[in-house]
Structures are given as C-alpha cells and as structure tokens.
Protein backbone atom coordinates (compact mmCIF):
# COMPACT_ATOMS: atom_id res chain seq x y z
CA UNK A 1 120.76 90.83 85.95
CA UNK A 2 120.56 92.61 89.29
CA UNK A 3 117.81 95.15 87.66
CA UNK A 4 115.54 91.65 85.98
CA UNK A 5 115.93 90.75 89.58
CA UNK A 6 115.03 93.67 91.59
CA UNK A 7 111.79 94.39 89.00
CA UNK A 8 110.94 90.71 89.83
CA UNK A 9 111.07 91.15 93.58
CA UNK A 10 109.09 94.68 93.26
CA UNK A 11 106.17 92.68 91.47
CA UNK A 12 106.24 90.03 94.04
CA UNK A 13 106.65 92.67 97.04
CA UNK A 14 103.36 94.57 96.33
CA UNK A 15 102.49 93.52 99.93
CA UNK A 16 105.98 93.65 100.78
CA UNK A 17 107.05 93.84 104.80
CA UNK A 18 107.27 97.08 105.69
CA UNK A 19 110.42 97.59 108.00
CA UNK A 20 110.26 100.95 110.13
CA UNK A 21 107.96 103.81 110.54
CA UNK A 22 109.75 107.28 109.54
CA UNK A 23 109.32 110.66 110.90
CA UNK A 24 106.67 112.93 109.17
CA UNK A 25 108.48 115.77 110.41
CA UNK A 26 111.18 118.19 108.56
CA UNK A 27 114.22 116.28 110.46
CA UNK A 28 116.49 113.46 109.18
CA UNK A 29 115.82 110.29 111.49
CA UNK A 30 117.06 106.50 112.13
CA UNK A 31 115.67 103.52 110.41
CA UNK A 32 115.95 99.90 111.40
CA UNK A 33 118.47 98.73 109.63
CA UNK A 34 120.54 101.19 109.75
CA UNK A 35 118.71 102.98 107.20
CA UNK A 36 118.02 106.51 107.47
CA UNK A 37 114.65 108.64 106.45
CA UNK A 38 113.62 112.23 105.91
CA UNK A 39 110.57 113.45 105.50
CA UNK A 40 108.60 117.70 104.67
CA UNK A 41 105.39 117.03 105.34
CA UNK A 42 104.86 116.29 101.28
CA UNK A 43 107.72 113.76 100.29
CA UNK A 44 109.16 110.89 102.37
CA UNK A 45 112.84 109.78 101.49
CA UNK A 46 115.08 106.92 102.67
CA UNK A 47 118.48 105.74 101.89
CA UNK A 48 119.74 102.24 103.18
CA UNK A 49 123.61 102.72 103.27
CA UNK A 50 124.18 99.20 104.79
CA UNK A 51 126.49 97.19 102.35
CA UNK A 52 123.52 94.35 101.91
CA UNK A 53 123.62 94.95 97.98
CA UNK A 54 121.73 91.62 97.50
CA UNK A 55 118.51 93.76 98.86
CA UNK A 56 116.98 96.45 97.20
CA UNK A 57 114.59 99.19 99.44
CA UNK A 58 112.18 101.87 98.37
CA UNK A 59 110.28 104.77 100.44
CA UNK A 60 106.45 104.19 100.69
CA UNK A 61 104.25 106.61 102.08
CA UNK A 62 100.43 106.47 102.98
CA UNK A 63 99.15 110.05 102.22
CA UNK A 64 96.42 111.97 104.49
CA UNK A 65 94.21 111.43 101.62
CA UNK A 66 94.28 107.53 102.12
CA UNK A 67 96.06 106.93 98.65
CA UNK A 68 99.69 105.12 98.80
CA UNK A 69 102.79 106.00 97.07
CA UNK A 70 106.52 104.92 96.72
CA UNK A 71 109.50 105.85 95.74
CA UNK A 72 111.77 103.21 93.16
CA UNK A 73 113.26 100.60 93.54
CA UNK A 74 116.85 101.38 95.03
CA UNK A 75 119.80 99.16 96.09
CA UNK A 76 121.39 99.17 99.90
CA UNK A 77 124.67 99.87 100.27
CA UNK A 78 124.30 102.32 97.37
CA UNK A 79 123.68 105.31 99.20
CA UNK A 80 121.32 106.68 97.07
CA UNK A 81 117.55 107.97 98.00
CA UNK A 82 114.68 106.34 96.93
CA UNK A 83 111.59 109.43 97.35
CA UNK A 84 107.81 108.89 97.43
CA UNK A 85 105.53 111.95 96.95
CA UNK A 86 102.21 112.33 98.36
CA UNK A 87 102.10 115.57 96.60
CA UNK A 88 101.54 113.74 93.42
CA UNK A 89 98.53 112.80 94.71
CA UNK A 90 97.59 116.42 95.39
CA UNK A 91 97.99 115.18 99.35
CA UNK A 92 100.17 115.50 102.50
CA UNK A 93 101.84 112.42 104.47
CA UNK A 94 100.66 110.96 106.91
CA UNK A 95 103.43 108.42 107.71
CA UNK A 96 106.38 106.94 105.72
CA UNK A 97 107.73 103.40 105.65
CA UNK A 98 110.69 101.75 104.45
CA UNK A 99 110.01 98.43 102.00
CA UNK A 100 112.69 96.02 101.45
CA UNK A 101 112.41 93.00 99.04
C-alpha cells in the first residue's frame, strides 16, 4: 500500500517542491529537515532520518550539462540513501536538491 502510494505521489510530484539546496562539495552537510546530503562532484545523495514515515524523499540533481536527474523514491525515517547521478548523463553536478512528496 505504502509503495501504490509513494509511486502515486512520485507521478504527481514531477514538479515537486524542492526543500534544500545541498553541498556540491566532497563533505557530508545539513538539510532542512533534518535531512542530511553528500555530494563528489558526480553523485548527490540524501537520507531523511526524521521518523515522518508518511513522506517519502528522493535526491535530485541538475547536472552542469543542464539535464536533471534523481535518485528513487525513499521513505523518511528509514535511514536509507536515495542517490542521483549526473554521471549517467556523462555530466558533473552542478547543485543537488532534496524532493519530498
């Protein structure tokens, strides 16, 4: 149910609000919302260990070659790491973001 859910709220979030702006460098940095984000240069990752499970979060990154990617859908309070790659788009990052829906 929560996964029919989530994919419904991804669909509707294409435009979702994007809460934060993460780091693009190597370090491990605070999020609003008590999320935290990483970031290489190439991949931007986030993790939203705040025990809201009824919202689900993914990294998004706009890459230095104007294309946008993000990471999958992931829970909070789950503590995993939801990771998007500009490298699959043969790119760098130029700033991460943290959607929730």
């Amino acid at each position: 149910m929560f996964k029919v859910r989530a994919l419904a709220l991804a669909a509707a979030a294409a435009g979702s609000l994007a809460l934060g702006v993460g780091t693009a460098g190597p370090a491990s940095a605070s999020a609003p919302g008590g999320c935290v984000s990483w970031s290489d240069g190439v991949t931007y990752g986030a993790s939203c260990p705040r025990s809201d499970s009824a919202i689900v979060f993914r990294a998004a990154a706009v890459c230095n070659n104007g294309q946008q990617v993000f990471g999958p859908w992931k829970p909070t309070g789950s503590g995993l790491w939801s990771y998007a790659y500009c490298s699959s788009v043969n790119s760098s990052i130029s700033y991460g973001h943290i959607d929730f829906a």
